[in-house]
N, C-alpha and C. Protein backbone atom coordinates (compact mmCIF):
# COMPACT_ATOMS: atom_id res chain seq x y z
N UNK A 1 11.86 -11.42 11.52
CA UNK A 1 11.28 -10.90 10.29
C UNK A 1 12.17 -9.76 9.78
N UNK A 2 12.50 -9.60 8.46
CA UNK A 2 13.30 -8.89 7.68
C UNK A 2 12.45 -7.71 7.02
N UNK A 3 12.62 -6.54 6.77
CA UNK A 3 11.79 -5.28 6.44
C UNK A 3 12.81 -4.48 5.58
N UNK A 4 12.46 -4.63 4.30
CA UNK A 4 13.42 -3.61 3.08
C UNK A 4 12.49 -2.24 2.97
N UNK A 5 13.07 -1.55 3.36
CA UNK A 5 12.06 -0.12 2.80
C UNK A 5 13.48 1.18 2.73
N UNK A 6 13.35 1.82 2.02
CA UNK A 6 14.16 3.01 1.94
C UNK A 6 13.93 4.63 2.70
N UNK A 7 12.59 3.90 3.27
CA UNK A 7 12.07 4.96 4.12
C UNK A 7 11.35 6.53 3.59
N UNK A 8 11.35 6.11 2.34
CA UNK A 8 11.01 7.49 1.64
C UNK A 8 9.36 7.69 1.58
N UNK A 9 8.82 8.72 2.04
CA UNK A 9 7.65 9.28 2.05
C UNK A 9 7.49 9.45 0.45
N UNK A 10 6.18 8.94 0.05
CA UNK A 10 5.62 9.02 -1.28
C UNK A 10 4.17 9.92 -0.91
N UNK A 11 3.59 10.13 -1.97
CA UNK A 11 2.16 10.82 -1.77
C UNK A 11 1.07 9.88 -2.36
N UNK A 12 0.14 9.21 -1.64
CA UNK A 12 -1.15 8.61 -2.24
C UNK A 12 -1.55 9.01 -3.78
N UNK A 13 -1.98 8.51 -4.43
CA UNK A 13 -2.65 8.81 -5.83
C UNK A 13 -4.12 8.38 -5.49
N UNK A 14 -5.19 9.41 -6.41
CA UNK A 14 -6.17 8.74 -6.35
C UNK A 14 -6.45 8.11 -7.98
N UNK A 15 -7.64 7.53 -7.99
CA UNK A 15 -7.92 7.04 -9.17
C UNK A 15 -8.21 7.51 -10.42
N UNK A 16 -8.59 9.07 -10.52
CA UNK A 16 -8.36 9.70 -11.48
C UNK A 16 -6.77 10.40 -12.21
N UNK A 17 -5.81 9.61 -11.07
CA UNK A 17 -4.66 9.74 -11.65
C UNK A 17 -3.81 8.81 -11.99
N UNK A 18 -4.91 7.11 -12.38
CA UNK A 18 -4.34 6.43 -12.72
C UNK A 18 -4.84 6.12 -14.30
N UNK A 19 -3.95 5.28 -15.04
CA UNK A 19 -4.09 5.28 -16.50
C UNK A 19 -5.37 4.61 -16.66
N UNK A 20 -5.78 4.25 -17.66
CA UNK A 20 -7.04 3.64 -18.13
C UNK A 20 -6.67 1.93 -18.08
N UNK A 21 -5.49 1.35 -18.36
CA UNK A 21 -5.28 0.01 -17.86
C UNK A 21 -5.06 0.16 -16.33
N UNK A 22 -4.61 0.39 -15.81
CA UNK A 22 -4.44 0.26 -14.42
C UNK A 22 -5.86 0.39 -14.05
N UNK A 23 -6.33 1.41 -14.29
CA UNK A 23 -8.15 2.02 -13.74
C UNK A 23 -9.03 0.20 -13.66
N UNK A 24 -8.64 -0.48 -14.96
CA UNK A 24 -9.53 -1.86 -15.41
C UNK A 24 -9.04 -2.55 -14.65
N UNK A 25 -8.09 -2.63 -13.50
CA UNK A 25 -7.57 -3.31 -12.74
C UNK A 25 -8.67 -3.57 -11.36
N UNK A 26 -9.14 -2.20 -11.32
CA UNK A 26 -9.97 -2.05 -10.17
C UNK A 26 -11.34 -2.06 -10.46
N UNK A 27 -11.74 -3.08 -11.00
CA UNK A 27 -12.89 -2.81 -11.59
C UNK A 27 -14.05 -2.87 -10.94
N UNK A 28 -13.85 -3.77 -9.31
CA UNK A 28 -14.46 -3.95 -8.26
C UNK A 28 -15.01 -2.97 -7.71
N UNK A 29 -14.37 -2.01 -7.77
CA UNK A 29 -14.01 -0.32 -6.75
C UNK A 29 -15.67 0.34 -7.78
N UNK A 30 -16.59 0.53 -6.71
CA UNK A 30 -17.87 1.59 -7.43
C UNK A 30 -17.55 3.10 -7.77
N UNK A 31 -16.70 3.12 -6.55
CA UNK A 31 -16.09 4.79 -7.18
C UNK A 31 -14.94 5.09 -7.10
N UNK A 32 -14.26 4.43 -8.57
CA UNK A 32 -12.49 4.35 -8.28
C UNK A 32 -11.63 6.20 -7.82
N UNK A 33 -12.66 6.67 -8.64
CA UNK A 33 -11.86 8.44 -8.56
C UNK A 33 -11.87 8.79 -6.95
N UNK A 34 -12.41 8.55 -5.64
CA UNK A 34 -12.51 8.55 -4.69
C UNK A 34 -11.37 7.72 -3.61
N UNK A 35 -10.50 6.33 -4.14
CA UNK A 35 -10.19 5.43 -4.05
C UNK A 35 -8.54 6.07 -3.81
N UNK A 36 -7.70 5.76 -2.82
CA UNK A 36 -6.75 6.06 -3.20
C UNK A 36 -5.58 4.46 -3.16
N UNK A 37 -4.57 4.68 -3.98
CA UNK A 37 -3.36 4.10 -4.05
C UNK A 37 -2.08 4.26 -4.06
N UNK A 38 -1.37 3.16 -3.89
CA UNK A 38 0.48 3.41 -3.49
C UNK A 38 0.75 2.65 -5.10
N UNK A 39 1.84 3.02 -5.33
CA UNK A 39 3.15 2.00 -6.26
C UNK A 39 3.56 1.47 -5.41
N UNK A 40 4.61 0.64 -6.07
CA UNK A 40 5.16 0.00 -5.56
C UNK A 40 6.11 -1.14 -6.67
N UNK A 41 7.43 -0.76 -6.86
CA UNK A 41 8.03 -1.48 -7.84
C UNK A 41 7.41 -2.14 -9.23
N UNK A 42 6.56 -0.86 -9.89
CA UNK A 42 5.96 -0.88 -10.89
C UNK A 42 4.34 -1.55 -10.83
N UNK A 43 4.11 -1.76 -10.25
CA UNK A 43 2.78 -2.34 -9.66
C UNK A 43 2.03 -1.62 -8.55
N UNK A 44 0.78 -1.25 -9.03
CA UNK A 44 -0.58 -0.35 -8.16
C UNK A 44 -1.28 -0.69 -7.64
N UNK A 45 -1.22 -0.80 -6.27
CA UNK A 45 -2.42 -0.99 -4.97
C UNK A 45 -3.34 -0.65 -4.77
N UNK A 46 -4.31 -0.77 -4.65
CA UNK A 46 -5.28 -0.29 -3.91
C UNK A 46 -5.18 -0.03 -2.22
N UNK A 47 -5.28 1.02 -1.69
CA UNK A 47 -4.93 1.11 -0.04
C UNK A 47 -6.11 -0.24 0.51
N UNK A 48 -6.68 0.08 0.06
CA UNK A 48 -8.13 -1.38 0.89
C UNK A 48 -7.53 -2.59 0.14
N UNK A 49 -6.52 -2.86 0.13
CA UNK A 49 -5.68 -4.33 0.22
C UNK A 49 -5.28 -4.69 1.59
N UNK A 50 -4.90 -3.12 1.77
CA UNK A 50 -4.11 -3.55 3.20
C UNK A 50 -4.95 -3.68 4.72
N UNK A 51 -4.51 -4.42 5.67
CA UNK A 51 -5.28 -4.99 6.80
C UNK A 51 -4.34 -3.99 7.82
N UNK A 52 -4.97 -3.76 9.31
CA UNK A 52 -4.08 -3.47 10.24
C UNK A 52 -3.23 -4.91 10.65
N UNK A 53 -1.73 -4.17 10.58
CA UNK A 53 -0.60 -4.54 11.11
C UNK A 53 -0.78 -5.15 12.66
N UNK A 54 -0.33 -6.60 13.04
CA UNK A 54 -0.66 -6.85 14.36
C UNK A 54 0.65 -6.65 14.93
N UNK A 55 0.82 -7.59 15.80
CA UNK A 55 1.60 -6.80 17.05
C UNK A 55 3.36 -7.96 16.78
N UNK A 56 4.37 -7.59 16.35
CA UNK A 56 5.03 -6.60 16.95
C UNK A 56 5.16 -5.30 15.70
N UNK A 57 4.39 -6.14 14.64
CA UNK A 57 4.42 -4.71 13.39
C UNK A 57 3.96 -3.79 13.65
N UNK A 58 3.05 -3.28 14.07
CA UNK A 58 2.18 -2.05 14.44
C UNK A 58 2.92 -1.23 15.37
N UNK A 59 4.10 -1.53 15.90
CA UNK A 59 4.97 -0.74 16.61
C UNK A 59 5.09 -0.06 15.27
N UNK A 60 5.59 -0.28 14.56
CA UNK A 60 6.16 0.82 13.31
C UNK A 60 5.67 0.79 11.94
N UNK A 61 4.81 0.08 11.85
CA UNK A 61 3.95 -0.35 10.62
C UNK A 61 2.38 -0.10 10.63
N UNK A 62 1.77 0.27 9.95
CA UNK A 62 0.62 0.68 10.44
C UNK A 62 -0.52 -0.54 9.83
N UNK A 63 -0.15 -1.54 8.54
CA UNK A 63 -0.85 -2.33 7.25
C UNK A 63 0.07 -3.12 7.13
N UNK A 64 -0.28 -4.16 6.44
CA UNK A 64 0.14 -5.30 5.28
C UNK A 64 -0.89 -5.68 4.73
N UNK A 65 0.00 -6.46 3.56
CA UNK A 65 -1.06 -7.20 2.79
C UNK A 65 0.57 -8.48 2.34
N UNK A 66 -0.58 -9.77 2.22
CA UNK A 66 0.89 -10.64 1.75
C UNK A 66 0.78 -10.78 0.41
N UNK A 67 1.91 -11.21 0.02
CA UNK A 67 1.98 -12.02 -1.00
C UNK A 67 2.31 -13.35 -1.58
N UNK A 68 2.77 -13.74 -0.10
CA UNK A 68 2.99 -15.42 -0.43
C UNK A 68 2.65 -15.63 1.45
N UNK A 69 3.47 -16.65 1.99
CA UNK A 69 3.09 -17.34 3.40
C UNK A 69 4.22 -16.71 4.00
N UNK A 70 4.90 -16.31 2.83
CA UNK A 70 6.47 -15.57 3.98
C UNK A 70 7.07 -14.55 3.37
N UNK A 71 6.39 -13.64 2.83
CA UNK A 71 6.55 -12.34 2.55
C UNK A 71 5.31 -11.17 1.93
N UNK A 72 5.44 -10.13 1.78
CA UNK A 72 4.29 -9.33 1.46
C UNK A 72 4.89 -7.83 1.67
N UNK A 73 4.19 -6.83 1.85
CA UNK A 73 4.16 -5.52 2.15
C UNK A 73 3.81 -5.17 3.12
N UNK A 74 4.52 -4.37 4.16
CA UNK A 74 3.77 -3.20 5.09
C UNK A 74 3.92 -1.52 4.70
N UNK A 75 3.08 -1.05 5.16
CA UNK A 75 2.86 0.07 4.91
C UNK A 75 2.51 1.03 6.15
N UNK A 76 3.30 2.19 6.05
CA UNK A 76 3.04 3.19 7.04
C UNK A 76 2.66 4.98 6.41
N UNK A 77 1.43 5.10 7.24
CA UNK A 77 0.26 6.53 6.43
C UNK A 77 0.72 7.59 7.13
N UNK A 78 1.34 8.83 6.70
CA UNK A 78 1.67 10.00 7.64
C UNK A 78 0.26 10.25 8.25
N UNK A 79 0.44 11.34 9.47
CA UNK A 79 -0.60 11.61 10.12
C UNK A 79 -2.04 12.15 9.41
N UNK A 80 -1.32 12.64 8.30
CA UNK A 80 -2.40 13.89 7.03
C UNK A 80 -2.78 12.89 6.53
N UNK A 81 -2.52 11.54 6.58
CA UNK A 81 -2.75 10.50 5.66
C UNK A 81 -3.27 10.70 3.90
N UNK A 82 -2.07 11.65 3.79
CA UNK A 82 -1.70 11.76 2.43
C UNK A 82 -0.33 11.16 1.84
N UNK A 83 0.39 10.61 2.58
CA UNK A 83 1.76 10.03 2.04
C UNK A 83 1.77 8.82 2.88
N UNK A 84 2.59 8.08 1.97
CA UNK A 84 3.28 7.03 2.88
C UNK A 84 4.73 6.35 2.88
N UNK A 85 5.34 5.28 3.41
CA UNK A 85 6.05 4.57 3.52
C UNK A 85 5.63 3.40 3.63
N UNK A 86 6.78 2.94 2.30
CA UNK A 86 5.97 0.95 2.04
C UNK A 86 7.18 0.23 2.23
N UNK A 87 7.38 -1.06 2.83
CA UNK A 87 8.77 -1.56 3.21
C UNK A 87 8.24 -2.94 2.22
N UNK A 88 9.28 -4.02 2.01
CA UNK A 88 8.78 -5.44 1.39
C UNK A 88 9.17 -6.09 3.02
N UNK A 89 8.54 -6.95 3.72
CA UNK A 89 8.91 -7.53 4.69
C UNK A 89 9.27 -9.02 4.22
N UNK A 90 9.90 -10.13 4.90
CA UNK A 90 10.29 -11.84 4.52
C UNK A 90 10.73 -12.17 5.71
N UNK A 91 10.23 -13.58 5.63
CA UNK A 91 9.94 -13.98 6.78
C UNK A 91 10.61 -15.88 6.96
């Protein structure tokens, strides 16, 4: 498995710091301002996309979520679990 990430620590956003289209994105979410999210190459996550990482990812990955059968996102939460690191993984 292949893992692109640049390794750069970002900071979570919550939902009151996303625009009013993006906000209609989550429309599921009962209390989006509570809710936090990542970017990610112009496109906004919701963190409750992502699942725990199984094993051998969770050595250094903490989440994913896919996007097809052979690629997707992992994601790793600093300890404050206010920032993170998002890699594209392919497989």
């Amino acid at each position: 498995m292949q893992i692109i990430t640049n390794n750069h620590w970002r900071n979570l956003e919550s939902g009151y710091q996303l625009s009013e289209s993006e906000r209609s994105e989550f429309d599921y979410l009962d209390d989006i301002e509570d809710a936090n999210f990542i970017r990610y190459k112009g496109h906004v996550y919701d963190l409750g996309e992502f699942v725990r990482a199984p094993e051998p990812l969770s050595t250094d990955w903490d989440g994913y979520t896919a996007d097809s059968f052979f690629s997707g996102l992992v994601i790793k939460l600093s300890r404050d679990g206010e920032q993170y690191k998002i890699g594209l993984y392919l497989s």
